[in-house]
Each structure stands twice: as structure tokens, then as C-alpha cells.
PDB file of N, CA and C in Angstrom:
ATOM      1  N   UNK A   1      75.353  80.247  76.400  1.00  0.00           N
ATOM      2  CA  UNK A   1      75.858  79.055  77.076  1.00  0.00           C
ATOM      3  C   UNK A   1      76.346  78.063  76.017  1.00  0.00           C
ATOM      4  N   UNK A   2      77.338  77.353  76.282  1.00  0.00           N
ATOM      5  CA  UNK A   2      77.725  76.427  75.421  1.00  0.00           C
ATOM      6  C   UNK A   2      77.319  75.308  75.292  1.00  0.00           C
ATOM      7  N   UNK A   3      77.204  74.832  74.062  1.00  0.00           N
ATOM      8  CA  UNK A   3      76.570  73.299  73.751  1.00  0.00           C
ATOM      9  C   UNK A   3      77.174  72.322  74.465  1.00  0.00           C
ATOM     10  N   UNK A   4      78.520  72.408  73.292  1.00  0.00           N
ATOM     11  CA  UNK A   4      79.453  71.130  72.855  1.00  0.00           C
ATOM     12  C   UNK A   4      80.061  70.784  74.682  1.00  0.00           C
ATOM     13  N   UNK A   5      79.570  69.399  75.035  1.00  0.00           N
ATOM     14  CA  UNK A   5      80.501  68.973  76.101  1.00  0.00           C
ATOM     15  C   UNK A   5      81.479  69.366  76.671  1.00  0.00           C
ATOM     16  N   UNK A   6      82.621  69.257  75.064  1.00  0.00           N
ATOM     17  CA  UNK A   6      84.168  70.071  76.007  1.00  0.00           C
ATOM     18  C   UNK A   6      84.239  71.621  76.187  1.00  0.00           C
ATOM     19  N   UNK A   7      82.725  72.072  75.607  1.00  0.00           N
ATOM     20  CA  UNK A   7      83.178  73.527  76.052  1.00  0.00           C
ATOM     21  C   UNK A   7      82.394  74.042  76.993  1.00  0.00           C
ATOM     22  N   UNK A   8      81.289  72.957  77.539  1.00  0.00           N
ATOM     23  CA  UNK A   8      80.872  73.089  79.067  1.00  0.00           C
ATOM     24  C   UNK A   8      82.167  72.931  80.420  1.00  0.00           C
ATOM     25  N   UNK A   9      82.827  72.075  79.817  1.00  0.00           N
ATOM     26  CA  UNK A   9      84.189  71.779  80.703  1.00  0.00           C
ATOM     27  C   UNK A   9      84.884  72.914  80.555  1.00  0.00           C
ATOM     28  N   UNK A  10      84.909  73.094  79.632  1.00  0.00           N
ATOM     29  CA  UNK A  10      86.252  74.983  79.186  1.00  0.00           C
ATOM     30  C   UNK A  10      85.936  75.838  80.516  1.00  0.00           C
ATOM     31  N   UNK A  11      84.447  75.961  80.330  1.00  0.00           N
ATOM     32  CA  UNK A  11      83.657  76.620  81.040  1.00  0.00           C
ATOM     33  C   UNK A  11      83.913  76.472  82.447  1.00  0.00           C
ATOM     34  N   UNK A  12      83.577  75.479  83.012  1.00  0.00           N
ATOM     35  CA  UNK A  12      84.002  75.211  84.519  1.00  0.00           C
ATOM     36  C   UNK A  12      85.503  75.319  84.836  1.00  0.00           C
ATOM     37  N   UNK A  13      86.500  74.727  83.799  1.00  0.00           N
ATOM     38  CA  UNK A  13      87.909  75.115  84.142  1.00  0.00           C
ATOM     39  C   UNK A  13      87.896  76.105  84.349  1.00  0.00           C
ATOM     40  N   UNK A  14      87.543  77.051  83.374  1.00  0.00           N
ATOM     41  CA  UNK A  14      87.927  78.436  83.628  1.00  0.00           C
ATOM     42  C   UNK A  14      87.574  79.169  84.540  1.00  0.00           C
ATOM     43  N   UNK A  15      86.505  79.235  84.857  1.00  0.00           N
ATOM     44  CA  UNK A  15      86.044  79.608  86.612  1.00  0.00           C
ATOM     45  C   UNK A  15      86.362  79.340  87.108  1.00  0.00           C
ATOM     46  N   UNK A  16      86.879  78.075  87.691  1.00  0.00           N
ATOM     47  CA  UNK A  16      88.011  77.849  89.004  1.00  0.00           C
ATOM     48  C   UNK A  16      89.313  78.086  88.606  1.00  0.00           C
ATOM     49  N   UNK A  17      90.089  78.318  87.883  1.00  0.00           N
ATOM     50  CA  UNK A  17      91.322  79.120  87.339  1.00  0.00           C
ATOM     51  C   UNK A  17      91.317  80.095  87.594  1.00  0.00           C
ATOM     52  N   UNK A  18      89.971  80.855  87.104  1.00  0.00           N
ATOM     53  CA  UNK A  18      90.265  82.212  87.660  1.00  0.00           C
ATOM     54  C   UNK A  18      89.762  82.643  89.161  1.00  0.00           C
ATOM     55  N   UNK A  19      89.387  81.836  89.415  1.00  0.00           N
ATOM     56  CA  UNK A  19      89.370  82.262  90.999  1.00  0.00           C
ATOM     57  C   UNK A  19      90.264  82.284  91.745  1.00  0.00           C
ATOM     58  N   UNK A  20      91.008  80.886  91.293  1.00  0.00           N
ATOM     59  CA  UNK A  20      92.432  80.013  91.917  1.00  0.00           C
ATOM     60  C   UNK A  20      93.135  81.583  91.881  1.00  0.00           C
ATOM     61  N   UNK A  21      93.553  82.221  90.519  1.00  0.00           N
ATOM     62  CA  UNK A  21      94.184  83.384  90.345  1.00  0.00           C
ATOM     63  C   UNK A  21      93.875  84.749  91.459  1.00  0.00           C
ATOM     64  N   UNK A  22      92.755  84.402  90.880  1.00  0.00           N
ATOM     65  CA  UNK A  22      92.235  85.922  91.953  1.00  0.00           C
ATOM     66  C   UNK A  22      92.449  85.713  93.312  1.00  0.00           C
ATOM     67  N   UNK A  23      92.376  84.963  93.887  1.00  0.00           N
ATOM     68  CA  UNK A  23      93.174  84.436  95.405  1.00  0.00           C
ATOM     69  C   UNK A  23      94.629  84.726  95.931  1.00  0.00           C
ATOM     70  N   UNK A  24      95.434  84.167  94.415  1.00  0.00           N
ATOM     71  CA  UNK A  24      96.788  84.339  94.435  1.00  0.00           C
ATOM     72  C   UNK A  24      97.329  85.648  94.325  1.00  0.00           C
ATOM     73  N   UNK A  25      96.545  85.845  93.378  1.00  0.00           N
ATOM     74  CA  UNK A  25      96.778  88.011  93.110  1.00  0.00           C
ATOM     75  C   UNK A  25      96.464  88.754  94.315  1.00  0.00           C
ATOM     76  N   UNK A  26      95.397  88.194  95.036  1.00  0.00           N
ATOM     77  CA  UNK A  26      95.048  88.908  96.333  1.00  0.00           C
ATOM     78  C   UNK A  26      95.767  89.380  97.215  1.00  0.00           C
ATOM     79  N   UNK A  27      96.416  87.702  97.591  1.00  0.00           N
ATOM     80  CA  UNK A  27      97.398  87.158  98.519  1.00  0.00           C
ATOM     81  C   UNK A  27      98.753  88.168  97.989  1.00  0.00           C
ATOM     82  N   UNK A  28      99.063  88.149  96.840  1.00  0.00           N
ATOM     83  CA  UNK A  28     100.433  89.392  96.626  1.00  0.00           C
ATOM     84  C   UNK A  28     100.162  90.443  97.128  1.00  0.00           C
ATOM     85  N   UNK A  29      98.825  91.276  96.496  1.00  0.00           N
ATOM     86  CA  UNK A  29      98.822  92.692  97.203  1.00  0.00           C
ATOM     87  C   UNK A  29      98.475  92.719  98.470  1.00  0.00           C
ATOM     88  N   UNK A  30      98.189  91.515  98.992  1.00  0.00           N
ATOM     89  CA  UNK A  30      97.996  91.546 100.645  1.00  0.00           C
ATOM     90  C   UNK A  30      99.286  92.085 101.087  1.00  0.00           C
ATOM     91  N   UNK A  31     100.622  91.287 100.615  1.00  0.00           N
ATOM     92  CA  UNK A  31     102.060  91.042 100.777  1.00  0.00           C
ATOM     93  C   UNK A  31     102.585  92.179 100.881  1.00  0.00           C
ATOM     94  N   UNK A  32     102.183  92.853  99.634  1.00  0.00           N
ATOM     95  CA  UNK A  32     103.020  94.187  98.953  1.00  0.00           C
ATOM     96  C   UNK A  32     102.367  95.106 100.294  1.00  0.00           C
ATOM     97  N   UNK A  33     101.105  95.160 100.385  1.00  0.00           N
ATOM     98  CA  UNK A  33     100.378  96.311 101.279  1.00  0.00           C
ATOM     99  C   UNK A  33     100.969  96.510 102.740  1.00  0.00           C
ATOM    100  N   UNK A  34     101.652  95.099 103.203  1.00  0.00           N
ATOM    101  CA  UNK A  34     102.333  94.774 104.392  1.00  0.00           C
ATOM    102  C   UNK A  34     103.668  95.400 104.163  1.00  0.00           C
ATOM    103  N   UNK A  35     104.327  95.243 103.667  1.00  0.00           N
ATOM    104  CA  UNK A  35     105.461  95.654 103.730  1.00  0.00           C
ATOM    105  C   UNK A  35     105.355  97.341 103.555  1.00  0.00           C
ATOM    106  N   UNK A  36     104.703  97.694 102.469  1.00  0.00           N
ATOM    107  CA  UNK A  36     104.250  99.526 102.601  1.00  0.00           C
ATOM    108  C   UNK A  36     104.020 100.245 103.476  1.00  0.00           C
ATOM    109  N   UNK A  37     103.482  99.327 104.433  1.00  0.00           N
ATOM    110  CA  UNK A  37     102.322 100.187 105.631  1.00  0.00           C
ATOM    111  C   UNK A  37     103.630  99.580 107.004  1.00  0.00           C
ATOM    112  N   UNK A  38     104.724  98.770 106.437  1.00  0.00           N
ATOM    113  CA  UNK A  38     105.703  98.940 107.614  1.00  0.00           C
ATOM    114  C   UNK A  38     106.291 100.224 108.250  1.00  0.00           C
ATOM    115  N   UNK A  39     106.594 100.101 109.897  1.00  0.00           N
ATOM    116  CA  UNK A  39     107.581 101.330 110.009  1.00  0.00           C
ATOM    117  C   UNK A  39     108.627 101.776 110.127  1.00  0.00           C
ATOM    118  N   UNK A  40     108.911 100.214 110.567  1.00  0.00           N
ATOM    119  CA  UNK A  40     110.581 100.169 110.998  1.00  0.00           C
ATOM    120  C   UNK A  40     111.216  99.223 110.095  1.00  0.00           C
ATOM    121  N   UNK A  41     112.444  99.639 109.473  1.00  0.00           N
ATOM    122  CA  UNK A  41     113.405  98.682 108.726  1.00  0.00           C
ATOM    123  C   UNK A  41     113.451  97.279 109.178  1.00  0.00           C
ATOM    124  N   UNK A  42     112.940  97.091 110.319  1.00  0.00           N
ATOM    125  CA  UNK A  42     113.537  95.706 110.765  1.00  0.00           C
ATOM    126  C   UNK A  42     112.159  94.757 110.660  1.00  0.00           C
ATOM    127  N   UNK A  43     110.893  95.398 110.741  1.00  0.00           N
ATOM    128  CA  UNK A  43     109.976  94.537 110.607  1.00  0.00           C
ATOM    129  C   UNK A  43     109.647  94.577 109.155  1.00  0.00           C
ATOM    130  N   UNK A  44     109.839  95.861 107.949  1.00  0.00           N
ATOM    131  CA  UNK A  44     109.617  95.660 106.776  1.00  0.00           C
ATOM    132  C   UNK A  44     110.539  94.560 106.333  1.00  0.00           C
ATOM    133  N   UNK A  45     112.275  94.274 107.181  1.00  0.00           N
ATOM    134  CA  UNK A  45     112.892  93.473 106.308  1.00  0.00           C
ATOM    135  C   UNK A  45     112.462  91.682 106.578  1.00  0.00           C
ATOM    136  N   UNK A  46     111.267  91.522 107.025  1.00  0.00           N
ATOM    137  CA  UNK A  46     110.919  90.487 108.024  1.00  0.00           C
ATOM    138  C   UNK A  46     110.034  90.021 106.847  1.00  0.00           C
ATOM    139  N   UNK A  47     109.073  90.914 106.371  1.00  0.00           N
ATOM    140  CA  UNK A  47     107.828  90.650 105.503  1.00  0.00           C
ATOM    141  C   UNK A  47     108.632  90.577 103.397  1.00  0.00           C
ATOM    142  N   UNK A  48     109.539  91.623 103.644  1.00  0.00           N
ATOM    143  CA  UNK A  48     109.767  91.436 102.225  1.00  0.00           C
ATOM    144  C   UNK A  48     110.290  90.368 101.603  1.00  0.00           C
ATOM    145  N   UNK A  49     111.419  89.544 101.876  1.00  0.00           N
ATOM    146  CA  UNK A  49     111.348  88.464 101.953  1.00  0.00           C
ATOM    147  C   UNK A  49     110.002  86.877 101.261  1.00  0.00           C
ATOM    148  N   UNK A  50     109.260  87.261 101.694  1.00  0.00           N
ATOM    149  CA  UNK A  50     108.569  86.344 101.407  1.00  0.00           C
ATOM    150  C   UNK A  50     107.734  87.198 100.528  1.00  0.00           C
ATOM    151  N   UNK A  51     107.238  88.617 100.291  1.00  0.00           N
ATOM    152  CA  UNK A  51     106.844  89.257  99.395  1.00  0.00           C
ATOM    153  C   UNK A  51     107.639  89.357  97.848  1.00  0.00           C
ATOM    154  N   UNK A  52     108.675  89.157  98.172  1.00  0.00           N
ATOM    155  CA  UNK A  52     109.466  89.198  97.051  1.00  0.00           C
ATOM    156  C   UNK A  52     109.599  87.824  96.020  1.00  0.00           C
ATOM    157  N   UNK A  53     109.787  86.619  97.286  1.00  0.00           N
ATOM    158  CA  UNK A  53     109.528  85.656  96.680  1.00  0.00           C
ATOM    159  C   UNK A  53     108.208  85.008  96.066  1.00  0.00           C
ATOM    160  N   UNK A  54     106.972  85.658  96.803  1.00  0.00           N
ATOM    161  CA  UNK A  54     105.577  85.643  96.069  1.00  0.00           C
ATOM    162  C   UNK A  54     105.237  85.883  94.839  1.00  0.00           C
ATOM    163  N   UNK A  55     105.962  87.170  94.805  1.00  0.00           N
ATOM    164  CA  UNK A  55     105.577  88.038  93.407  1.00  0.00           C
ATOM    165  C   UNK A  55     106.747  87.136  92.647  1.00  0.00           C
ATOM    166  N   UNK A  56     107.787  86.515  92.830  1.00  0.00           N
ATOM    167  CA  UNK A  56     108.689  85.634  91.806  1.00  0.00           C
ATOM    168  C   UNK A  56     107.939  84.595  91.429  1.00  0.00           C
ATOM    169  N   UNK A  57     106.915  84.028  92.053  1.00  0.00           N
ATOM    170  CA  UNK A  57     106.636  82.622  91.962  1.00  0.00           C
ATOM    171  C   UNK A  57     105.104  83.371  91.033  1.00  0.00           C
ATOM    172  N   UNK A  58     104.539  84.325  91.305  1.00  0.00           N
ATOM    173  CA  UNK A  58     103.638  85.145  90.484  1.00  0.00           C
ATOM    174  C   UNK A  58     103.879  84.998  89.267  1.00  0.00           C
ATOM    175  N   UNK A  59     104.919  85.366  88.700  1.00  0.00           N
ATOM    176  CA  UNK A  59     105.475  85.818  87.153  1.00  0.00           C
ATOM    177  C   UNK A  59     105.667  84.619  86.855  1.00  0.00           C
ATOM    178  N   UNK A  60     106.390  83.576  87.454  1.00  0.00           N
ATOM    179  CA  UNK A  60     106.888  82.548  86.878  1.00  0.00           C
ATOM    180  C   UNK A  60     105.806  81.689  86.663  1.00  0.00           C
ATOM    181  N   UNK A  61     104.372  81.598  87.241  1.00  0.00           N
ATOM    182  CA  UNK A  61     103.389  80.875  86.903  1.00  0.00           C
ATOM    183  C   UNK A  61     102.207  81.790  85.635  1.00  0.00           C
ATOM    184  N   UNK A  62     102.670  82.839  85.475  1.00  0.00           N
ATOM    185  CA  UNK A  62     102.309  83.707  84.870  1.00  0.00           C
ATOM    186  C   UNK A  62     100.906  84.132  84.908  1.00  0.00           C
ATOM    187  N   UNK A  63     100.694  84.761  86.438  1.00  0.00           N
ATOM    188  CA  UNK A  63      99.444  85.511  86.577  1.00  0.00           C
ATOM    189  C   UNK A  63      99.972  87.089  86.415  1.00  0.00           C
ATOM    190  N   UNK A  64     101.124  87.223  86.554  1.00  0.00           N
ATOM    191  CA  UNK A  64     101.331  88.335  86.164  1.00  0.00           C
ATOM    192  C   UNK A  64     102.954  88.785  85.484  1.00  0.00           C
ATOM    193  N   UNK A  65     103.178  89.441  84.746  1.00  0.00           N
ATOM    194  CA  UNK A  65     103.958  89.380  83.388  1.00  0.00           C
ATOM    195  C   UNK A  65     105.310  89.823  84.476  1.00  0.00           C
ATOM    196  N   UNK A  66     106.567  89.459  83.996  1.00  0.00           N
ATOM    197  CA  UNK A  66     107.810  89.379  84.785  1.00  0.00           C
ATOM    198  C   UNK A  66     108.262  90.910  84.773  1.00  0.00           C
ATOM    199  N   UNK A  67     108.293  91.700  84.096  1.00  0.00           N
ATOM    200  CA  UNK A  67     108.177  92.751  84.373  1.00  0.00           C
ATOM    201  C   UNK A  67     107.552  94.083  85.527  1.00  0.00           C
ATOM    202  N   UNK A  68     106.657  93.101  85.647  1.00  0.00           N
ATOM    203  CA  UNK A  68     105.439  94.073  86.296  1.00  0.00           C
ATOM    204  C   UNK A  68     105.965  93.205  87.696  1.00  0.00           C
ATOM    205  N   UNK A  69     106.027  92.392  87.956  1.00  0.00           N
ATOM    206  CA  UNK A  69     106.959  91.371  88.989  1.00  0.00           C
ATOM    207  C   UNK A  69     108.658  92.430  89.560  1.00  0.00           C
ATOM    208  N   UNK A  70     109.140  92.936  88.390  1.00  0.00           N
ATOM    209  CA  UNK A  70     110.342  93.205  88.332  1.00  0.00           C
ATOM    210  C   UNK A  70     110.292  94.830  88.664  1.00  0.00           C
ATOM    211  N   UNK A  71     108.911  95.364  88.302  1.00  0.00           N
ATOM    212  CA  UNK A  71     108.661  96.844  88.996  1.00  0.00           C
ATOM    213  C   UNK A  71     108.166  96.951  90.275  1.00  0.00           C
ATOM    214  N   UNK A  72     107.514  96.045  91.067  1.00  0.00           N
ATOM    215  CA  UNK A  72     107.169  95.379  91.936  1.00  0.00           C
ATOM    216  C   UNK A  72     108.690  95.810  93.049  1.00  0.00           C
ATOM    217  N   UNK A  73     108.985  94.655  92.536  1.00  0.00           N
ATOM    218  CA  UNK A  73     110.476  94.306  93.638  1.00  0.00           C
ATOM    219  C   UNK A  73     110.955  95.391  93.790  1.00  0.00           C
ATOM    220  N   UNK A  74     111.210  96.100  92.695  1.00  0.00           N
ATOM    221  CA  UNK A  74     112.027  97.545  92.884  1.00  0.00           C
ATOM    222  C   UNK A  74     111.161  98.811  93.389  1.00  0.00           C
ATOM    223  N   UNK A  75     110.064  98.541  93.575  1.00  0.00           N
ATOM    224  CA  UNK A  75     109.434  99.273  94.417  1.00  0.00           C
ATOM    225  C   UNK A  75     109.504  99.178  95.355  1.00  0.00           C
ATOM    226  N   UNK A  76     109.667  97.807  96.587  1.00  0.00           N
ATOM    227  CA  UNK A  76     109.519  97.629  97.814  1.00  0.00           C
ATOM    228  C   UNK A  76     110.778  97.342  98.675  1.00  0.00           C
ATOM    229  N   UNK A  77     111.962  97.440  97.461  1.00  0.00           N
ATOM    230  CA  UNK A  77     113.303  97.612  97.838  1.00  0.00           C
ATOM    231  C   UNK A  77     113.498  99.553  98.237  1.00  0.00           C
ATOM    232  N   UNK A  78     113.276  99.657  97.372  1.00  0.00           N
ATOM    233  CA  UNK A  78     113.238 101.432  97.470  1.00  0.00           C
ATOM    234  C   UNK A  78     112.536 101.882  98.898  1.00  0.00           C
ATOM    235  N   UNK A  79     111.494 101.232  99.073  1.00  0.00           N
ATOM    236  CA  UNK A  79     110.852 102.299 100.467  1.00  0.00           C
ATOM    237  C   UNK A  79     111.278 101.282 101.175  1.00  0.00           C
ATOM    238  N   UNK A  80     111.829 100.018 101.309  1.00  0.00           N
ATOM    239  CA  UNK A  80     112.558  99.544 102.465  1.00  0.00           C
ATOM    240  C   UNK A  80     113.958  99.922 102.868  1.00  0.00           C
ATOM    241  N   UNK A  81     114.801 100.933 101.734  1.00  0.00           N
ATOM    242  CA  UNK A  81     116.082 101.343 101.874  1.00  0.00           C
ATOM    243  C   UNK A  81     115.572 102.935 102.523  1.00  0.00           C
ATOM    244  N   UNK A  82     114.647 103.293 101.841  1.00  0.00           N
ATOM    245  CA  UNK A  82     114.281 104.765 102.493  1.00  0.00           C
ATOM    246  C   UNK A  82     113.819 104.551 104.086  1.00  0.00           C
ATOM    247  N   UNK A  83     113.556 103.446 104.346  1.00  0.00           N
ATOM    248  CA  UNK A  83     113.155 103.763 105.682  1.00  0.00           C
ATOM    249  C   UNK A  83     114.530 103.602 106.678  1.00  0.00           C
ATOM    250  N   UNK A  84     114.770 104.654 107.966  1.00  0.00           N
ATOM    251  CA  UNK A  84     115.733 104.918 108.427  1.00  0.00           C
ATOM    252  C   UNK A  84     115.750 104.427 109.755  1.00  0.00           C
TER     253      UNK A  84
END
């Protein structure tokens, strides 16, 4: 456990940061899992939308690296074009 004052504070920031995160990360693969488990083109194109823009606002606050954001998207474009 830490002594020094500001690194009792480090301490508490950082636990609610990372929770704050783990919420937000949740909330994406909630997103992503919705749109996967769609059946029809018209309700996947309903959910991606705001999945897409999640995972943008993801990277850009950087819980998760823009890339992995950018394999993301192109994943859920792909099985939303495959579906017929």
C-alpha cells in the first residue's frame, strides 16, 4: 500500500479509470455482439451505425489502439455485406 498522499490518490484514480474503462469496453463488445448475432441486413444496418461510431470514439479516447478499432470496423462491414 502506498504511503505518500499523492500516491494514495494515484491509487483511487486509477480504480475508477479503470472501471470507467471496463464499462466502456463492455458496452463495445455488447455493440459488436449485436450486430454479429443479426439476421437480416436491415436490422444489422440499424445497430452498426452506432457500433461503428462507438468503437471510433473507443480509439480516439484511447481504450483501445486505432488499429484494433480499424480491424473492428472491417469486420462488421464484411458480415453485414455477406448477409443477403
Amino acid at each position: 500500500m502506498p504511503q505518500h498522499k499523492s500516491a494514495i490518490k494515484r491509487v483511487r484514480q486509477t480504480i475508477k479509470r479503470r472501471n470507467a474503462n471496463r464499462m466502456k469496453r463492455s458496452k463495445m463488445r455488447t455493440l459488436f455482439k449485436k450486430v454479429l448475432t443479426s439476421t437480416s441486413k436491415e436490422e444489422a444496418n440499424a445497430v452498426i451505425n452506432e457500433a461503428v461510431s462507438y468503437i471510433d470514439r473507443m480509439a480516439k479516447v484511447g481504450i483501445i489502439h486505432k488499429n484494433n478499432a480499424a480491424n473492428k470496423k472491417s469486420r462488421l462491414v464484411r458480415f453485414v455485406n455477406k448477409l443477403a
